[in-house]
Each structure stands twice: as C-alpha cells, then as structure tokens.
PDB file of N, CA and C in Angstrom:
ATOM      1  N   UNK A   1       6.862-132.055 -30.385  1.00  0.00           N
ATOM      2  CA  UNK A   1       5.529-132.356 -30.867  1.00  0.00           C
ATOM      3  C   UNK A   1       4.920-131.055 -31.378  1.00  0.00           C
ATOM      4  N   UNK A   2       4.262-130.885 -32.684  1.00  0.00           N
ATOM      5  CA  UNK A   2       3.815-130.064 -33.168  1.00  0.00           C
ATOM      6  C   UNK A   2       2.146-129.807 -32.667  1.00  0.00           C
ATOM      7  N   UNK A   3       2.067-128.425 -32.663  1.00  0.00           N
ATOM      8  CA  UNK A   3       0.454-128.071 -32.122  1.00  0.00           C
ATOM      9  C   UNK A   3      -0.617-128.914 -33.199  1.00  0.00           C
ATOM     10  N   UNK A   4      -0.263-129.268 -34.305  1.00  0.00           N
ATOM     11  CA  UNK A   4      -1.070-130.467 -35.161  1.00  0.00           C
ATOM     12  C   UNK A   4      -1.378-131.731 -34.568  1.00  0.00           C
ATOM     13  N   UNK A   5      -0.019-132.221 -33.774  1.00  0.00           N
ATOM     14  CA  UNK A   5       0.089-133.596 -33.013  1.00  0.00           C
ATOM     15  C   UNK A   5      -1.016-133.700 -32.085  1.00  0.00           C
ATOM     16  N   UNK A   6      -1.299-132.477 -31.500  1.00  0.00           N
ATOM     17  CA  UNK A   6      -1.821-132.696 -29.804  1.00  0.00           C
ATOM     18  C   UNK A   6      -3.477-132.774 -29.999  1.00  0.00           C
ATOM     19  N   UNK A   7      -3.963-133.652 -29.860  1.00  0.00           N
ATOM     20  CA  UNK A   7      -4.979-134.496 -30.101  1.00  0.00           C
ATOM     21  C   UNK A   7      -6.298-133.833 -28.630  1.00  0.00           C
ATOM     22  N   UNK A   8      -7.105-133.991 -28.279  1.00  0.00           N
ATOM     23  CA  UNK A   8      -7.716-133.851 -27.092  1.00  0.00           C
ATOM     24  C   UNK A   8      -7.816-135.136 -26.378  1.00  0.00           C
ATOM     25  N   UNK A   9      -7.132-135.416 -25.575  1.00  0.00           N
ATOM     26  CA  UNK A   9      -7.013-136.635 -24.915  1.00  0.00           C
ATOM     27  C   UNK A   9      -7.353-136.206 -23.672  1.00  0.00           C
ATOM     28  N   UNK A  10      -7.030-135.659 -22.683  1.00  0.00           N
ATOM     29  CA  UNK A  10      -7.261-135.315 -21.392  1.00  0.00           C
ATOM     30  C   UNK A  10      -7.570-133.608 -20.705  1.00  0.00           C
ATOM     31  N   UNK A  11      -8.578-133.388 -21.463  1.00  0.00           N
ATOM     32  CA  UNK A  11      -8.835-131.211 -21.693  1.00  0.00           C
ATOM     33  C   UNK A  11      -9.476-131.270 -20.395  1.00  0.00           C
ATOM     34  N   UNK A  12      -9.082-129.890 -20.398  1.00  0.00           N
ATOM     35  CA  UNK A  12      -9.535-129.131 -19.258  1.00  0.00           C
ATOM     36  C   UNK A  12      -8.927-129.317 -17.840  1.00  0.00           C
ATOM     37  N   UNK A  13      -7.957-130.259 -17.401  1.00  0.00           N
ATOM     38  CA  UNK A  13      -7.601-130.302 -16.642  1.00  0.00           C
ATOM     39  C   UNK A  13      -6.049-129.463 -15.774  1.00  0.00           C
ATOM     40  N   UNK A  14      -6.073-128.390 -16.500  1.00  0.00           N
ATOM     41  CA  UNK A  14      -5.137-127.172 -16.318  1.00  0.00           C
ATOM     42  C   UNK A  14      -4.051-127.661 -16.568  1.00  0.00           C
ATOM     43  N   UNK A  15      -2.753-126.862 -15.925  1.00  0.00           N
ATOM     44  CA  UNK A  15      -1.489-126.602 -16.146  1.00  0.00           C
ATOM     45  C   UNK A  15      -0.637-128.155 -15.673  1.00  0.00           C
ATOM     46  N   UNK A  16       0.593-127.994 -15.671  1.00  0.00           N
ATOM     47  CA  UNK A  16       1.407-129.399 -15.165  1.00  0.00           C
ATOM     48  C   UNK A  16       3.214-128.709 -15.472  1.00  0.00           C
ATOM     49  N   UNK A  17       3.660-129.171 -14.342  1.00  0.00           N
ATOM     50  CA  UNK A  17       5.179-129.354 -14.846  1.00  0.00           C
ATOM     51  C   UNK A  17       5.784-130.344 -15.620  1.00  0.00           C
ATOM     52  N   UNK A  18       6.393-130.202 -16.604  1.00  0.00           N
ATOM     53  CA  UNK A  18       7.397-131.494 -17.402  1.00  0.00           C
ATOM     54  C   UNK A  18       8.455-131.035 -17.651  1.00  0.00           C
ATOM     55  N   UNK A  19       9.619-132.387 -17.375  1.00  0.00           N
ATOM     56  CA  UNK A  19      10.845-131.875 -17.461  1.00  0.00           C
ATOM     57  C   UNK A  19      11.266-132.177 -19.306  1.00  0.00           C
ATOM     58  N   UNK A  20      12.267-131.649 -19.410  1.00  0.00           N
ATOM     59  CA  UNK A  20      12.733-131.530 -20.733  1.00  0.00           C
ATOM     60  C   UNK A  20      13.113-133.080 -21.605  1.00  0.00           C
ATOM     61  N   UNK A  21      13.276-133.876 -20.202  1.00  0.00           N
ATOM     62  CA  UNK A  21      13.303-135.313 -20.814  1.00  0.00           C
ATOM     63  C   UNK A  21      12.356-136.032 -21.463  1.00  0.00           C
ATOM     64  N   UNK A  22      11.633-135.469 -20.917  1.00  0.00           N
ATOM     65  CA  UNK A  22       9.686-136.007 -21.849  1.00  0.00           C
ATOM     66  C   UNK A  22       9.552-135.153 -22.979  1.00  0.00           C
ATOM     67  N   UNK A  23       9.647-134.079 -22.982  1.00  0.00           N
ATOM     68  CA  UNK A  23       9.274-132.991 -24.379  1.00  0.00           C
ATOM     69  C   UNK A  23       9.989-132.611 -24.989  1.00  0.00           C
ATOM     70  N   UNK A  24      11.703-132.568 -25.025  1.00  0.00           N
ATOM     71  CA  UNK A  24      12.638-132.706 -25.744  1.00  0.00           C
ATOM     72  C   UNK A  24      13.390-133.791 -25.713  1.00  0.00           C
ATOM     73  N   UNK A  25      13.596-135.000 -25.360  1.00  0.00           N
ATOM     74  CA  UNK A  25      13.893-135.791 -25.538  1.00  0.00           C
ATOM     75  C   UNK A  25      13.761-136.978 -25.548  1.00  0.00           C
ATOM     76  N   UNK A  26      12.190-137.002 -25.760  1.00  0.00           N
ATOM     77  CA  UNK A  26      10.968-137.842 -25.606  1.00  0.00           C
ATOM     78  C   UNK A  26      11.346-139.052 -24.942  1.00  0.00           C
ATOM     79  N   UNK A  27      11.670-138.905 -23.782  1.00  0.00           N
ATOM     80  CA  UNK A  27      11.691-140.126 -22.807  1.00  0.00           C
ATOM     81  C   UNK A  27       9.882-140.426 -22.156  1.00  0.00           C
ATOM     82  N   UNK A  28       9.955-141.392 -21.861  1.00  0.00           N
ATOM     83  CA  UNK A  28       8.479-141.912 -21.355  1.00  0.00           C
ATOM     84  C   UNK A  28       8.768-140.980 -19.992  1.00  0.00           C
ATOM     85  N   UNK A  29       7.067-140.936 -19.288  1.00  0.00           N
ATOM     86  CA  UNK A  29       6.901-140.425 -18.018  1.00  0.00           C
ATOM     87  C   UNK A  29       6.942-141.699 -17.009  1.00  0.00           C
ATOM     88  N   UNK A  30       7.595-141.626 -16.455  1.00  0.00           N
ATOM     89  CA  UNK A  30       7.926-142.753 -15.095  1.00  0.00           C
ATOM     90  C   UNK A  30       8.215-142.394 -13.872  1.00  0.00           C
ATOM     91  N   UNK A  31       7.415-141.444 -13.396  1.00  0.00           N
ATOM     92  CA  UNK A  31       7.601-140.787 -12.239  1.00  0.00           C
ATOM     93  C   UNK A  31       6.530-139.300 -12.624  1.00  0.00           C
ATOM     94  N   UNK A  32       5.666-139.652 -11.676  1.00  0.00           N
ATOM     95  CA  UNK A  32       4.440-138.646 -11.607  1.00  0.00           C
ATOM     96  C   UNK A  32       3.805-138.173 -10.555  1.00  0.00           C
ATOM     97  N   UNK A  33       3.676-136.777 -10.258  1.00  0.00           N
ATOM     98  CA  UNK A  33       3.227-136.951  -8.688  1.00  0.00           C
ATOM     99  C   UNK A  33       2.258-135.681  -8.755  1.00  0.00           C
ATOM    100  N   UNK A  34       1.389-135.549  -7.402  1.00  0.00           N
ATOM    101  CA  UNK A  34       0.242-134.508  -7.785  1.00  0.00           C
ATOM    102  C   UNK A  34       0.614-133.353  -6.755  1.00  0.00           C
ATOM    103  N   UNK A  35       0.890-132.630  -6.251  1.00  0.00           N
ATOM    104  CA  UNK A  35       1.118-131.772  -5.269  1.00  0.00           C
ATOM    105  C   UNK A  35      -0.290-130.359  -5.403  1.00  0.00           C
ATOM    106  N   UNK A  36      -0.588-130.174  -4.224  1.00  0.00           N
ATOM    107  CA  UNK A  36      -1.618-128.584  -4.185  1.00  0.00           C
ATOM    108  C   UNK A  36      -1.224-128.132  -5.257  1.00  0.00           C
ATOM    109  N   UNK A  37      -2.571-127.834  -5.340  1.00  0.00           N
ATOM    110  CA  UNK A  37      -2.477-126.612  -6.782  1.00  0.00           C
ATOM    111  C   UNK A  37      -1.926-125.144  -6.080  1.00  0.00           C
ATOM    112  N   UNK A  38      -1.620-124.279  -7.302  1.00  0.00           N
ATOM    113  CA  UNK A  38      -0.638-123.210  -6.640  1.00  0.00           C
ATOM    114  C   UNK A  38      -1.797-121.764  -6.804  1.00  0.00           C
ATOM    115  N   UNK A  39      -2.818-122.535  -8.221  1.00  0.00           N
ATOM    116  CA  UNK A  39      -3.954-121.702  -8.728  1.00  0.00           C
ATOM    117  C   UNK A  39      -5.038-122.228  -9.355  1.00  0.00           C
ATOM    118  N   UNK A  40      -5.937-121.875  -9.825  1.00  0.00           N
ATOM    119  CA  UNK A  40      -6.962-122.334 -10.125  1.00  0.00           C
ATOM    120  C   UNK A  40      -6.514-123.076 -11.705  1.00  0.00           C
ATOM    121  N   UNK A  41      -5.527-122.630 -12.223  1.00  0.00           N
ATOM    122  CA  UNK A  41      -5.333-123.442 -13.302  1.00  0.00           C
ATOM    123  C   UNK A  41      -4.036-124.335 -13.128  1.00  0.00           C
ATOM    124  N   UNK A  42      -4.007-124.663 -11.952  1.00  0.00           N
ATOM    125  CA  UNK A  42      -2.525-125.216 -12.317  1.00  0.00           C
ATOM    126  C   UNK A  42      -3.358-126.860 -11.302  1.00  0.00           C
ATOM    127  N   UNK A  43      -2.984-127.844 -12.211  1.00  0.00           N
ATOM    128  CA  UNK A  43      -3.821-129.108 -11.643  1.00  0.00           C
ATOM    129  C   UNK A  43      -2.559-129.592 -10.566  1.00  0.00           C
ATOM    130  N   UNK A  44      -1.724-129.305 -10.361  1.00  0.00           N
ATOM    131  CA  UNK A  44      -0.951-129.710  -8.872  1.00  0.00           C
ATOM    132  C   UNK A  44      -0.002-131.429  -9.788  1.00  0.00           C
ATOM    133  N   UNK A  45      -0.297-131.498 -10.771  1.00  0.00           N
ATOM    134  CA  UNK A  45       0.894-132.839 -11.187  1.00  0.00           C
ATOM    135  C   UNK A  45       2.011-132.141 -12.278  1.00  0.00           C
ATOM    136  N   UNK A  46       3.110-133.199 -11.808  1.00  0.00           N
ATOM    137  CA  UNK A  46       4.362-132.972 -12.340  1.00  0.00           C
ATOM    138  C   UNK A  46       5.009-134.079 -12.589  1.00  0.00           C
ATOM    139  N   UNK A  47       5.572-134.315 -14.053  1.00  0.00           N
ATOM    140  CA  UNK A  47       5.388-135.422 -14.867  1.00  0.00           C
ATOM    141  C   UNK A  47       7.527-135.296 -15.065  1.00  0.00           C
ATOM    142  N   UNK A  48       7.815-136.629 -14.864  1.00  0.00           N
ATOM    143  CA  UNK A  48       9.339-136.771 -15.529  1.00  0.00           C
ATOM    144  C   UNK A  48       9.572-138.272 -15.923  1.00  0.00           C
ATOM    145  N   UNK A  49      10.716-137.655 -16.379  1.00  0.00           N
ATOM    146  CA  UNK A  49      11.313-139.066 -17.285  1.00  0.00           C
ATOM    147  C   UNK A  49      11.767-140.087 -15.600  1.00  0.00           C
ATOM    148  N   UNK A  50      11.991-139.586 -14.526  1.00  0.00           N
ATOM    149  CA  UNK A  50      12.748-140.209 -13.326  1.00  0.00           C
ATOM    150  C   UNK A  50      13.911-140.769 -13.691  1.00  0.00           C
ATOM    151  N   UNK A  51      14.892-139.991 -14.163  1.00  0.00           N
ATOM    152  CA  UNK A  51      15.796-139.694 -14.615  1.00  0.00           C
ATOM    153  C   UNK A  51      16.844-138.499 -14.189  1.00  0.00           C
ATOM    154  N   UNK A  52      15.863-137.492 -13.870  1.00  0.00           N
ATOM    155  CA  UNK A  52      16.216-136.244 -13.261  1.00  0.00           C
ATOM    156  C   UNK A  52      16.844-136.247 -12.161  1.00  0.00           C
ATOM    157  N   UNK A  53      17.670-135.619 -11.466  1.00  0.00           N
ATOM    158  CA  UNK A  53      18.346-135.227 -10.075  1.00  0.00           C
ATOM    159  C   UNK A  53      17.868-134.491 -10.020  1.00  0.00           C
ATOM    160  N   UNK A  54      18.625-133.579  -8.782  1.00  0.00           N
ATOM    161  CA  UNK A  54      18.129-132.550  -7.993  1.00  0.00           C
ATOM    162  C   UNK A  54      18.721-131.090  -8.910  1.00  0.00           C
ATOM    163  N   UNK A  55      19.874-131.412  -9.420  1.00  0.00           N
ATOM    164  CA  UNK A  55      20.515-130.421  -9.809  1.00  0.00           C
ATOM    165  C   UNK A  55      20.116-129.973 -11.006  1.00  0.00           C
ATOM    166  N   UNK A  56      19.433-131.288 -11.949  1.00  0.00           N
ATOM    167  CA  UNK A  56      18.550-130.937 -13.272  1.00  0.00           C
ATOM    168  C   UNK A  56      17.428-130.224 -12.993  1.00  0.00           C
ATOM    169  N   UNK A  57      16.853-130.601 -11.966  1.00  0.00           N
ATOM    170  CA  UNK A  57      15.355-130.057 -11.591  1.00  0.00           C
ATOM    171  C   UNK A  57      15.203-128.315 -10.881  1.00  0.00           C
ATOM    172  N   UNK A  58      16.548-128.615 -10.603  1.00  0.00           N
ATOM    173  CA  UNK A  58      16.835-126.943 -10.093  1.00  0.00           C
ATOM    174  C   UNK A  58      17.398-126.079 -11.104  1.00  0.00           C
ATOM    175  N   UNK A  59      17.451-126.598 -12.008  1.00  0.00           N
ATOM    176  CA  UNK A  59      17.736-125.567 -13.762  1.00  0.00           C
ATOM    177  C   UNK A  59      16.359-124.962 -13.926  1.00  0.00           C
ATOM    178  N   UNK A  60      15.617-124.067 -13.820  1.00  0.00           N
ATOM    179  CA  UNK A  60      14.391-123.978 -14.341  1.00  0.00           C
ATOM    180  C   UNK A  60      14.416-124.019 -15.915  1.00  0.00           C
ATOM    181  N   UNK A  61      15.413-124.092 -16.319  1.00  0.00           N
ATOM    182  CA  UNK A  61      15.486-124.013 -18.201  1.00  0.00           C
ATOM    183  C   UNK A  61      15.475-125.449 -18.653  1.00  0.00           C
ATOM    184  N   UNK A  62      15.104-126.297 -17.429  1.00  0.00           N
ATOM    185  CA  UNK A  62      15.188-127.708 -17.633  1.00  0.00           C
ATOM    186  C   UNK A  62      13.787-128.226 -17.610  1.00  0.00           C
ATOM    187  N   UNK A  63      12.617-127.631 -17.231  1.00  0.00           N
ATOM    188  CA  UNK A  63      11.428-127.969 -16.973  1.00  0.00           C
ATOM    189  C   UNK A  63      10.570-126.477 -17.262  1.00  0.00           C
ATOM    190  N   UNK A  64       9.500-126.940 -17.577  1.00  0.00           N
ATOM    191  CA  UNK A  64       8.201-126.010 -17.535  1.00  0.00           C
ATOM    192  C   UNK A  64       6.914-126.386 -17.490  1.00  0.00           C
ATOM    193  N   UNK A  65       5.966-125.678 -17.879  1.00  0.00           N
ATOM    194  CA  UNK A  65       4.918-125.697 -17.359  1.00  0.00           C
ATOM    195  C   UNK A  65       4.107-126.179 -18.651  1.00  0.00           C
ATOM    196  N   UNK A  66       3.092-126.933 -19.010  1.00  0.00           N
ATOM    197  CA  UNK A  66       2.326-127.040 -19.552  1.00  0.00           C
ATOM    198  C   UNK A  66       1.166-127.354 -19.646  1.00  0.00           C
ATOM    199  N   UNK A  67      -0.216-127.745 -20.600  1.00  0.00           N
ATOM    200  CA  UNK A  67      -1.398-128.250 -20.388  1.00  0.00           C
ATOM    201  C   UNK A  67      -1.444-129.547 -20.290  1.00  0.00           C
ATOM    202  N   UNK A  68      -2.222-130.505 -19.088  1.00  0.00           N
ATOM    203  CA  UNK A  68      -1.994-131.414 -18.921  1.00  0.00           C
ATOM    204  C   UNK A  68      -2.554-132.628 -20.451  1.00  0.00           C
ATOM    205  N   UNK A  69      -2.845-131.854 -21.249  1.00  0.00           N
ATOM    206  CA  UNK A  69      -3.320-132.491 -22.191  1.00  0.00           C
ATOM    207  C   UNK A  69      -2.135-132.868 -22.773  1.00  0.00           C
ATOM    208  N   UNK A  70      -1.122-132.037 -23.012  1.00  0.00           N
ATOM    209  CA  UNK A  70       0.001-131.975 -24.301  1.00  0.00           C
ATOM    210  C   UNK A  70       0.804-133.389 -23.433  1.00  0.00           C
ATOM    211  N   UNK A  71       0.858-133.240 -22.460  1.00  0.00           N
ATOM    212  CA  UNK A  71       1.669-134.367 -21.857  1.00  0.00           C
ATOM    213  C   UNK A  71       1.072-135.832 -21.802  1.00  0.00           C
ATOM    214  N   UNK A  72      -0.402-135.545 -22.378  1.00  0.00           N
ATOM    215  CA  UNK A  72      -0.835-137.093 -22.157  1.00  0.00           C
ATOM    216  C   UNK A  72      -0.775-137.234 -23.168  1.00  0.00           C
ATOM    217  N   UNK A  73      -0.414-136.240 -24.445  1.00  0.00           N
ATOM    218  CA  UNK A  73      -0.110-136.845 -25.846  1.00  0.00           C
ATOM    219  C   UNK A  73       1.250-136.974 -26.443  1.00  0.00           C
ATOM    220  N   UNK A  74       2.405-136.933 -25.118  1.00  0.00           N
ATOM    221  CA  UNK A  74       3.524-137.764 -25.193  1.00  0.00           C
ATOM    222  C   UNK A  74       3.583-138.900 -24.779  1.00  0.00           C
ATOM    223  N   UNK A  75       2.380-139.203 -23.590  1.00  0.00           N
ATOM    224  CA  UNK A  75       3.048-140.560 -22.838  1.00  0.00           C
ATOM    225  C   UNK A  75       1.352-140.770 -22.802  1.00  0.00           C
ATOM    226  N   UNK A  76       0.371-141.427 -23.179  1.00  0.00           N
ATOM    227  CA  UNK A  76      -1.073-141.656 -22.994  1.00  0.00           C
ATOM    228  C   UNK A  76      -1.238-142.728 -21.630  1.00  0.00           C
ATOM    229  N   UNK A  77       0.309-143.050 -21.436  1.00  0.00           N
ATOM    230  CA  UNK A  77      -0.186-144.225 -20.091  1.00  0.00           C
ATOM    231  C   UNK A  77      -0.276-143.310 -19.060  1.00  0.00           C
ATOM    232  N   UNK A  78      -0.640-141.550 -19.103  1.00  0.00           N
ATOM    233  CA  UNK A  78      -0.965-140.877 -17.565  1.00  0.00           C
ATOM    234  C   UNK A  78      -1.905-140.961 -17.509  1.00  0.00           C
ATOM    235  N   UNK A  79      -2.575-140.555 -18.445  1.00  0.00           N
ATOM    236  CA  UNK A  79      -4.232-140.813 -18.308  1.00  0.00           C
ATOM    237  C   UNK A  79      -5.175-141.352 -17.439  1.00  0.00           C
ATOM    238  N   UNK A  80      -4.762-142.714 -17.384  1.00  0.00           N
ATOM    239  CA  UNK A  80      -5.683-143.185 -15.857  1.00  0.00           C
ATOM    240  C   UNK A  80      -5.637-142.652 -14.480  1.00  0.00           C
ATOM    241  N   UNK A  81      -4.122-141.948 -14.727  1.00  0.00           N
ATOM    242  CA  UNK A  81      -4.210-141.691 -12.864  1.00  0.00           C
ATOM    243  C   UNK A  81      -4.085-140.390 -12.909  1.00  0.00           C
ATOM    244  N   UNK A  82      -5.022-139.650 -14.071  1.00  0.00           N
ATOM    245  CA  UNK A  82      -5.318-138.338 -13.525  1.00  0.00           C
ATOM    246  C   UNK A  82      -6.209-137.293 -12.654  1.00  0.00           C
ATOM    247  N   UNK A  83      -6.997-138.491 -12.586  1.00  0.00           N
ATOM    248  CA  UNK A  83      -8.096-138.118 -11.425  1.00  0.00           C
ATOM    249  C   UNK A  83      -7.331-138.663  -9.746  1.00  0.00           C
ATOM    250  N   UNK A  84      -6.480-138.595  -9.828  1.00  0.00           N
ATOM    251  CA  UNK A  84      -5.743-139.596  -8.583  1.00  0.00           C
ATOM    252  C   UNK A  84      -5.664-137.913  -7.878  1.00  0.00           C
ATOM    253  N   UNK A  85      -5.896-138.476  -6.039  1.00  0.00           N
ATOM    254  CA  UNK A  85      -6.098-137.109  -5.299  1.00  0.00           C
ATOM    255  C   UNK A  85      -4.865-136.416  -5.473  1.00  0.00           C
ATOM    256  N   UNK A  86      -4.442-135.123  -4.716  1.00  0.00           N
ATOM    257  CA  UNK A  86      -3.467-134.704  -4.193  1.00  0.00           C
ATOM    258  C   UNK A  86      -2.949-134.948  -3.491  1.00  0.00           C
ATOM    259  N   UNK A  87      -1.463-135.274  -3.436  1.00  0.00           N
ATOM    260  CA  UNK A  87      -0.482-136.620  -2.168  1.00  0.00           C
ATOM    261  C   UNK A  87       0.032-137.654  -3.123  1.00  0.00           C
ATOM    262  N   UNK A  88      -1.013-138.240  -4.196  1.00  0.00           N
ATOM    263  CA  UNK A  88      -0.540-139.287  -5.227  1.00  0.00           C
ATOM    264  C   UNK A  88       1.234-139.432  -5.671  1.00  0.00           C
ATOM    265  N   UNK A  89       1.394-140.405  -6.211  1.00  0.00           N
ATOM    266  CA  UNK A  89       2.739-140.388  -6.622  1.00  0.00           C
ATOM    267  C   UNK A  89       3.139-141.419  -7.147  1.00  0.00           C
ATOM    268  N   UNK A  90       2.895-141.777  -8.503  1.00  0.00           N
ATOM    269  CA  UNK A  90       3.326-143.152  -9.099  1.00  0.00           C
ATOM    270  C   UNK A  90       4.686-143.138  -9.924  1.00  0.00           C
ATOM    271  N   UNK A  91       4.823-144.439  -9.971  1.00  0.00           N
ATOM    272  CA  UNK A  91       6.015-144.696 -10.590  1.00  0.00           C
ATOM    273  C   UNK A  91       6.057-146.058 -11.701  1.00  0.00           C
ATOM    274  N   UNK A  92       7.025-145.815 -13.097  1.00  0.00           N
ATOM    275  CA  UNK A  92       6.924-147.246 -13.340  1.00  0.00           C
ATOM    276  C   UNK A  92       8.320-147.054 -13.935  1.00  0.00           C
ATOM    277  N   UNK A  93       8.543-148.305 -12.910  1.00  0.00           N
ATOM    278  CA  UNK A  93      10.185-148.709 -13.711  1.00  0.00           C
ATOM    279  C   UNK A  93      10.342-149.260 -14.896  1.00  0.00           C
ATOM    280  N   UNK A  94      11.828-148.914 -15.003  1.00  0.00           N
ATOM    281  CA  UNK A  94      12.161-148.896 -16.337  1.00  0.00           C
ATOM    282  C   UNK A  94      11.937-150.701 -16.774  1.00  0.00           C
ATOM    283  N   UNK A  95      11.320-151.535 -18.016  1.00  0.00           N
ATOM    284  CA  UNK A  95      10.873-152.797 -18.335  1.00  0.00           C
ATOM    285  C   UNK A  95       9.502-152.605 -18.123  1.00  0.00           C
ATOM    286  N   UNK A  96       8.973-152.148 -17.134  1.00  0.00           N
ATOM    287  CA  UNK A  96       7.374-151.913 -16.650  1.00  0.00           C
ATOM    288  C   UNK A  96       6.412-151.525 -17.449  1.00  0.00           C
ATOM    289  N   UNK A  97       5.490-151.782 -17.788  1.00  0.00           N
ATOM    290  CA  UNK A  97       4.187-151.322 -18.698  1.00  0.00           C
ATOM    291  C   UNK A  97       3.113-150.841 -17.958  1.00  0.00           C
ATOM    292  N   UNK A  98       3.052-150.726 -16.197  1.00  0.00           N
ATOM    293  CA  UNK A  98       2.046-150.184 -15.490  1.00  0.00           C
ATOM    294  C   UNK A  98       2.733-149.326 -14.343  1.00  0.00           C
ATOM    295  N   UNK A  99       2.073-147.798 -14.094  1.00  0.00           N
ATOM    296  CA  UNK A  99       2.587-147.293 -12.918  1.00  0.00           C
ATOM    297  C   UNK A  99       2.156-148.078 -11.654  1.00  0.00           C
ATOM    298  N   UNK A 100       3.057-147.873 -10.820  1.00  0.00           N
ATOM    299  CA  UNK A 100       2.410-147.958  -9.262  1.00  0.00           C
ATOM    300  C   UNK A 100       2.392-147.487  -7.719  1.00  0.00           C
ATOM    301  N   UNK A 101       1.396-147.168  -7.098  1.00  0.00           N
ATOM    302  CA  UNK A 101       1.372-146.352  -6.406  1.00  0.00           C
ATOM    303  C   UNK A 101       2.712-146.229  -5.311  1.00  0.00           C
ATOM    304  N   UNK A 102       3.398-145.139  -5.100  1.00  0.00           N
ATOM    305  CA  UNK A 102       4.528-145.021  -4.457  1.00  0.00           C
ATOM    306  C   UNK A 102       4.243-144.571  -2.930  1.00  0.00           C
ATOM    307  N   UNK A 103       4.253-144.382  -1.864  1.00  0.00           N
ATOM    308  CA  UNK A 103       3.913-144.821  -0.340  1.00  0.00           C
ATOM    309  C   UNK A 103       4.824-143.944   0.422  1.00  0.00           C
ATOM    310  N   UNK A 104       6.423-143.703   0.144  1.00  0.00           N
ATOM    311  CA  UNK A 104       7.057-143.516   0.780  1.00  0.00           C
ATOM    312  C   UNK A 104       7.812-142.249  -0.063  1.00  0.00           C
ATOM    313  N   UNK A 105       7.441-141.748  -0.622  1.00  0.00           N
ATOM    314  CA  UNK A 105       8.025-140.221  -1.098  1.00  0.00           C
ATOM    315  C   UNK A 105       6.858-139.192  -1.528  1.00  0.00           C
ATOM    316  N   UNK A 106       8.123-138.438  -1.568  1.00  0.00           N
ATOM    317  CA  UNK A 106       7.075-136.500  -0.869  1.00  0.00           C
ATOM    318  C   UNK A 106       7.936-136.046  -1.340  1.00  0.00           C
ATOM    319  N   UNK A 107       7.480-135.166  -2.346  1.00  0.00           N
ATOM    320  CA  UNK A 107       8.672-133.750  -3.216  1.00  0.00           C
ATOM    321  C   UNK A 107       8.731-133.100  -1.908  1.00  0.00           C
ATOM    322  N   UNK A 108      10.336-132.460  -2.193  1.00  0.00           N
ATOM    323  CA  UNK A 108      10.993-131.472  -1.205  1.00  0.00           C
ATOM    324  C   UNK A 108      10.175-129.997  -1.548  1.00  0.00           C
ATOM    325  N   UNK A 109      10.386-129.619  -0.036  1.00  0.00           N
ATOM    326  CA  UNK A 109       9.316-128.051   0.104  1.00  0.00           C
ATOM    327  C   UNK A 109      10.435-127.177  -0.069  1.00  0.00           C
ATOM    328  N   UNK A 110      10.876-126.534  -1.046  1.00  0.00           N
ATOM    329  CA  UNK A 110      12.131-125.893  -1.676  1.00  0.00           C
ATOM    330  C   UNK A 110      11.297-124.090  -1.502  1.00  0.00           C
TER     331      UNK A 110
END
C-alpha cells in the first residue's frame, strides 16, 4: 500500500505489530489481540492473517511495527474493536464476516 492509499481512518492511536501476511501479502486480519503497551506510543494490539506459527512469528523479518491507522486501511473490519481494553483478543474465521471475542487464549510471555 502506497503512503497515497492510507486514508485517516483510525489516527492517533499509536504503534501496532503486523505480520507480513497482511502487508505483503494482503491477507485479511483474523486474529487480533491487545497486550500492555510497552510505551506511550505503542497501543498494545497486534494484528495477523492467523495463519502464522510460532516459527513465522519468531522471524522478526516476518513482522513489524506500524501505525495503527495503516492497518485499518488494509483490513477496515478492525476498526470497531479498537477501543476494546487490554486482555482483548478476537478472532474471525476463515467464511466469517464478524470477529469474535476469544476467552481462552493469551500470547506467550517470550
């Protein structure tokens, strides 16, 4: 996506991780979760295709960091659950047109 593309859809809400499946290989986001912020600009969510393993996610040349804006102008269905607290964690399977809240998972403390 070109810096022309990225529209203001969701500003100001700091930094975010995305893996390379959303921004190079424009897969939808289907798996989203919010964890503590690390700093004052980093909004604590991290966005993937849920697609990823463990072993993709441990490439750091596989993911980075970005503004949570640029990512809602790959996938605009994050948008609603960006005000969602810290702990959050949705998911939408693959056929699905709505995330939903996930209950029973917690990113690993690596």
């Amino acid at each position: 996506m070109s810096k022309d593309d990225i529209h203001p859809l969701a500003t100001g809400r700091g930094g975010c991780i995305a893996s390379d499946r959303i921004t190079i290989d424009g897969l939808p986001v289907r798996f989203m979760y919010r964890q503590q912020p690390h700093n004052p600009q980093d909004s604590g969510w991290a966005f993937l295709s849920g697609t990823e393993d463990d072993a993709y996610m441990n490439d750091a040349a596989k993911h980075d960091i970005y503004d949570v804006n640029t990512i809602a102008n790959y996938d605009r269905s994050i948008i609603p659950f960006l005000d969602a607290p810290v702990g959050s964690v949705f998911e939408k399977v693959p056929g699905a047109t709505d995330f939903v809240l996930i209950t029973d998972w917690a990113p690993s403390r690596s």
